[in-house]
N, C-alpha and C. Protein backbone atom coordinates (compact mmCIF):
# COMPACT_ATOMS: atom_id res chain seq x y z
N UNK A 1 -58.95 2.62 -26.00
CA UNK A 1 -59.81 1.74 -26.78
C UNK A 1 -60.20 2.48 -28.06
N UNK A 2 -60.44 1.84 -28.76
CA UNK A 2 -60.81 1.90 -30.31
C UNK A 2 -62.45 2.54 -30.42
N UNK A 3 -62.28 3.82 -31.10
CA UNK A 3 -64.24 4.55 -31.36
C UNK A 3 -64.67 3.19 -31.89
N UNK A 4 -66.29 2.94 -31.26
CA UNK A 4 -66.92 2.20 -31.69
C UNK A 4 -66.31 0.69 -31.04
N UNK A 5 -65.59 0.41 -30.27
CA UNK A 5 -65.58 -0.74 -29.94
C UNK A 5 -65.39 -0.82 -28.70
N UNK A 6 -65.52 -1.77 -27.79
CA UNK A 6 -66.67 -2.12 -26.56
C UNK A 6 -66.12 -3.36 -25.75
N UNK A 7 -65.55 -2.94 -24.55
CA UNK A 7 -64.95 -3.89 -23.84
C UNK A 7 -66.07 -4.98 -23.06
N UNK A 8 -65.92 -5.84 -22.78
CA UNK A 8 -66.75 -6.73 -21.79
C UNK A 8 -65.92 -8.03 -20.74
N UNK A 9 -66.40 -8.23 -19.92
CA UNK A 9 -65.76 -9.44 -18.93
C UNK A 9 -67.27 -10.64 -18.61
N UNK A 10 -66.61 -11.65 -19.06
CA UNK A 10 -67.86 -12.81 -18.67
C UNK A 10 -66.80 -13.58 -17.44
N UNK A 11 -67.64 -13.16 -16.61
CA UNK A 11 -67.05 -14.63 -14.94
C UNK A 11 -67.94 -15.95 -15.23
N UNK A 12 -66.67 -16.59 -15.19
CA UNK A 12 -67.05 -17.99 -15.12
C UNK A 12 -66.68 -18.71 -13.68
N UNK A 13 -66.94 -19.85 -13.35
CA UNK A 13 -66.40 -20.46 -11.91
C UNK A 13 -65.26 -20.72 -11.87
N UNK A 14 -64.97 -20.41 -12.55
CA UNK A 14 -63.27 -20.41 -12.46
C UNK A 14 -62.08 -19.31 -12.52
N UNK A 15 -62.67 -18.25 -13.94
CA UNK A 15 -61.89 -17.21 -13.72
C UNK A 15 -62.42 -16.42 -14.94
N UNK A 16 -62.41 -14.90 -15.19
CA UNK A 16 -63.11 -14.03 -15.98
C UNK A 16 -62.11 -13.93 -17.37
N UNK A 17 -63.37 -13.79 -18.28
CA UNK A 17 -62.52 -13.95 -19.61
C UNK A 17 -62.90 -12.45 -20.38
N UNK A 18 -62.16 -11.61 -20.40
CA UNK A 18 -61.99 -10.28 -20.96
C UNK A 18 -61.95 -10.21 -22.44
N UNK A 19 -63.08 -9.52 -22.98
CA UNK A 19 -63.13 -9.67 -24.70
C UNK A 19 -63.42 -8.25 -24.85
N UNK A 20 -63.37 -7.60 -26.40
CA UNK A 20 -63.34 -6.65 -26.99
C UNK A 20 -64.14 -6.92 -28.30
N UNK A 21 -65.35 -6.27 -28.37
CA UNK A 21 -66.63 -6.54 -29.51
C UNK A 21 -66.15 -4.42 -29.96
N UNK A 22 -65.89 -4.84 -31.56
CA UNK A 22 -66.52 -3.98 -32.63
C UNK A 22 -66.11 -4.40 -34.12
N UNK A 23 -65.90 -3.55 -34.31
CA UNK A 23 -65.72 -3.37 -36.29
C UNK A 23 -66.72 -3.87 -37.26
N UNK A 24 -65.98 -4.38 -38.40
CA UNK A 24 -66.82 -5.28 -39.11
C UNK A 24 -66.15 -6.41 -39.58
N UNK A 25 -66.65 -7.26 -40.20
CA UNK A 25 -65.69 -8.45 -41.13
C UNK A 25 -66.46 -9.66 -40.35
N UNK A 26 -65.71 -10.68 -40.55
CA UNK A 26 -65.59 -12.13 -40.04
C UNK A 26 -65.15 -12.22 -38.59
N UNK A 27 -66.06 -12.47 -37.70
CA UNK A 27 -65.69 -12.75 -36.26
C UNK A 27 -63.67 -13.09 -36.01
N UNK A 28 -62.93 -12.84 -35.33
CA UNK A 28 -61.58 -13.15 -35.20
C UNK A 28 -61.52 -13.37 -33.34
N UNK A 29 -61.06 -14.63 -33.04
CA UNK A 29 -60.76 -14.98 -31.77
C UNK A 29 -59.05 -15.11 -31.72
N UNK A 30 -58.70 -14.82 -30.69
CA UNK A 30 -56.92 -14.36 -30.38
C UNK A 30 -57.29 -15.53 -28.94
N UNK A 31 -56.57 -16.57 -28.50
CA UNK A 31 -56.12 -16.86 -27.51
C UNK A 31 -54.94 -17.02 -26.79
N UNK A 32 -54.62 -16.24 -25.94
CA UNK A 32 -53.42 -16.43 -25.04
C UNK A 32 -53.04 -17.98 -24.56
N UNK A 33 -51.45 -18.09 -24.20
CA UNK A 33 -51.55 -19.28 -24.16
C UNK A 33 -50.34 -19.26 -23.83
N UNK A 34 -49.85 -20.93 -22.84
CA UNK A 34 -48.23 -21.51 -23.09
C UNK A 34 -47.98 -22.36 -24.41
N UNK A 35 -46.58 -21.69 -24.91
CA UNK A 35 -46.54 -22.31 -26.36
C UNK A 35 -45.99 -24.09 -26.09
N UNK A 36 -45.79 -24.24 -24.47
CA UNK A 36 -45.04 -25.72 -24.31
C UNK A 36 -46.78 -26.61 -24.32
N UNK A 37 -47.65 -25.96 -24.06
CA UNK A 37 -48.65 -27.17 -23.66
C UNK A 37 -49.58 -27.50 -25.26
């Protein structure tokens, strides 16, 4: 992992969603995905 940046897991009822908080700038979200749906 990257100095200064900070893993976390939120469980939901369904299944845990794994994110990575640091740097600076403008918030950036990445979602995984099937490219057919």
């Amino acid at each position: 992992m990257f100095e200064g940046f900070e893993q976390q897991q939120i469980k939901t009822s369904g299944t845990t969603i794994n994110l990575v908080k640091g740097g600076s700038g403008p918030p950036l979200l990445l979602l995984h995905g099937y490219p057919q749906t």
